[in-house]
N, C-alpha and C. Protein backbone atom coordinates (compact mmCIF):
# COMPACT_ATOMS: atom_id res chain seq x y z
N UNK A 1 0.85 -1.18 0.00
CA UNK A 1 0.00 0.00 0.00
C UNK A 1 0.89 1.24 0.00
N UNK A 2 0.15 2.14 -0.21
CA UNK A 2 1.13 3.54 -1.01
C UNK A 2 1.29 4.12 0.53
N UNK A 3 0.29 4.28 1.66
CA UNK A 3 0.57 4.38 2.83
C UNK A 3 2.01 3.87 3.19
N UNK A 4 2.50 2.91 2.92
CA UNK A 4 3.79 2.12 3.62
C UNK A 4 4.90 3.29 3.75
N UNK A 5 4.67 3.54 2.74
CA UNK A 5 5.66 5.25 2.31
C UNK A 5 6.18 6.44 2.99
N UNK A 6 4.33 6.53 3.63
CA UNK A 6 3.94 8.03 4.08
C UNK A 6 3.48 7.70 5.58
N UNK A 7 4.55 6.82 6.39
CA UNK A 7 4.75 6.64 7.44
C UNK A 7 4.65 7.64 8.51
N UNK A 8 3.55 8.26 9.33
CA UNK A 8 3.87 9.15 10.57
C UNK A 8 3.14 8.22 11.70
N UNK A 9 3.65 7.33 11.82
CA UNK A 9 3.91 7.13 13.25
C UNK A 9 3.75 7.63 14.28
N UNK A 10 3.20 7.71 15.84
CA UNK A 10 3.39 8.70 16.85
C UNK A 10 3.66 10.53 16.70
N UNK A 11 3.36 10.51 15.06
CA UNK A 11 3.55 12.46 15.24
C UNK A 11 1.77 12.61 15.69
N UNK A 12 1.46 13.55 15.44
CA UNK A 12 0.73 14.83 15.93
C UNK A 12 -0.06 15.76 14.93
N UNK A 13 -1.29 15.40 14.22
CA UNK A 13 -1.71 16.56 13.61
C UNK A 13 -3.20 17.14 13.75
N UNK A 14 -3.40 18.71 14.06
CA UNK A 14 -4.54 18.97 14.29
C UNK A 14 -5.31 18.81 12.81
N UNK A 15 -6.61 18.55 12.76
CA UNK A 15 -7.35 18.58 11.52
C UNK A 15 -8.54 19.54 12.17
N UNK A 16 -8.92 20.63 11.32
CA UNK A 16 -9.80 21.58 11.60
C UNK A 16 -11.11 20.83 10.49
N UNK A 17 -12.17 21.11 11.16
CA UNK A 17 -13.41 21.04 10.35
C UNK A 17 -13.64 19.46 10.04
N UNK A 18 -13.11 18.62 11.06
CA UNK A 18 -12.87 16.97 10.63
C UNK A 18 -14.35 16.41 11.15
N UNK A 19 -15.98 16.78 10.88
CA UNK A 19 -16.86 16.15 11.10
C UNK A 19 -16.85 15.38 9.52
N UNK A 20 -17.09 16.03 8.60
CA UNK A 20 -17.48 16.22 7.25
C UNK A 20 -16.60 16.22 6.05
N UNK A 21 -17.02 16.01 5.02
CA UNK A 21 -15.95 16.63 3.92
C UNK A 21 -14.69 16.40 3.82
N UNK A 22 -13.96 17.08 3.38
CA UNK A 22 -12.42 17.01 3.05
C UNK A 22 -11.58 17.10 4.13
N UNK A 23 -11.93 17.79 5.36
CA UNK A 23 -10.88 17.32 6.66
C UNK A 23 -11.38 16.14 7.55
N UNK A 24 -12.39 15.50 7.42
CA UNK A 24 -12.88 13.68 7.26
C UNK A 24 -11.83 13.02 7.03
N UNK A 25 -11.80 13.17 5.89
CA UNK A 25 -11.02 12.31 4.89
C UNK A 25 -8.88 12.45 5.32
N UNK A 26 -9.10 14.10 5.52
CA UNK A 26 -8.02 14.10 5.58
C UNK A 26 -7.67 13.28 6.90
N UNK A 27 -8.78 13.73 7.85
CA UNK A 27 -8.25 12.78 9.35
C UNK A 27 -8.19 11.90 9.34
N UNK A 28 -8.49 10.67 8.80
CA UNK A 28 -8.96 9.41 8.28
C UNK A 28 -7.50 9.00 7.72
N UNK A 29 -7.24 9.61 7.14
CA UNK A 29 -5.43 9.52 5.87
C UNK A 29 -5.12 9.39 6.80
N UNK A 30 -4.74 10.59 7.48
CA UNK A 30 -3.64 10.42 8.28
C UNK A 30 -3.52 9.64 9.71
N UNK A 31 -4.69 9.18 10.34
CA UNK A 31 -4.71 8.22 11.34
C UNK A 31 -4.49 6.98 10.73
N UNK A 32 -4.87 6.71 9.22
CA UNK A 32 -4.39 5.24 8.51
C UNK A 32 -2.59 5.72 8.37
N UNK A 33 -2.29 6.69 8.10
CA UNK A 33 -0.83 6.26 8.17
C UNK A 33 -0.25 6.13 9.78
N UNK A 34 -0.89 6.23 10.60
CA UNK A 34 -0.36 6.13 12.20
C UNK A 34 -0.03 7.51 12.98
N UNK A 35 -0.74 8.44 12.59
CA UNK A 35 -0.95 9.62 13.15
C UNK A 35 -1.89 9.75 13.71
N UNK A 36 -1.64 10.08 15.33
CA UNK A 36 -2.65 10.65 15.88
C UNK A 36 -3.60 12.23 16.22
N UNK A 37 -4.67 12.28 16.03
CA UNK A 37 -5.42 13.08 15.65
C UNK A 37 -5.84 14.10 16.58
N UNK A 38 -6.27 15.24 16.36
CA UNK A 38 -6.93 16.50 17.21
C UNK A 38 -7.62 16.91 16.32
N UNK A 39 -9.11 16.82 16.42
CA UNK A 39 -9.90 17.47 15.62
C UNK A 39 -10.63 18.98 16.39
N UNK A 40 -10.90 19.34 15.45
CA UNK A 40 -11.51 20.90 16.06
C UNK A 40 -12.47 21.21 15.05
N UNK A 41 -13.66 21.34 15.88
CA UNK A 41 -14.83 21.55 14.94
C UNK A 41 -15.99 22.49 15.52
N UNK A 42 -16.63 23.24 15.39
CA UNK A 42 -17.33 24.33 15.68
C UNK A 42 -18.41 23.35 16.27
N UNK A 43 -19.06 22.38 15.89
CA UNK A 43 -20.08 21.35 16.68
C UNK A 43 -19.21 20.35 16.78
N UNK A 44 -19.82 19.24 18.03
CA UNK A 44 -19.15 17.57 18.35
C UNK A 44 -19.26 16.80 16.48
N UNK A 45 -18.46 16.10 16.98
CA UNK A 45 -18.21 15.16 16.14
C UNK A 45 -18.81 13.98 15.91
């Protein structure tokens, strides 16, 4: 998988607007490559 690549491991990234849409997805990427997540969203998730 193309993930194998794009390895983050134990880093750290906030995703803004991660109920919906394109920062979803993006949070989603990046917890499949092994990043853990902080979402921030104007309503719960």
């Amino acid at each position: 998988m193309i993930l194998n690549a794009f390895d983050l491991h134990d880093k750290v990234a906030i995703v803004t607007g991660c109920n919906t849409g394109l920062g979803q997805g993006m949070a989603v990427g990046l917890a499949q490559a092994g990043c853990h997540i902080v979402g921030v969203n104007r309503s719960d998730a």
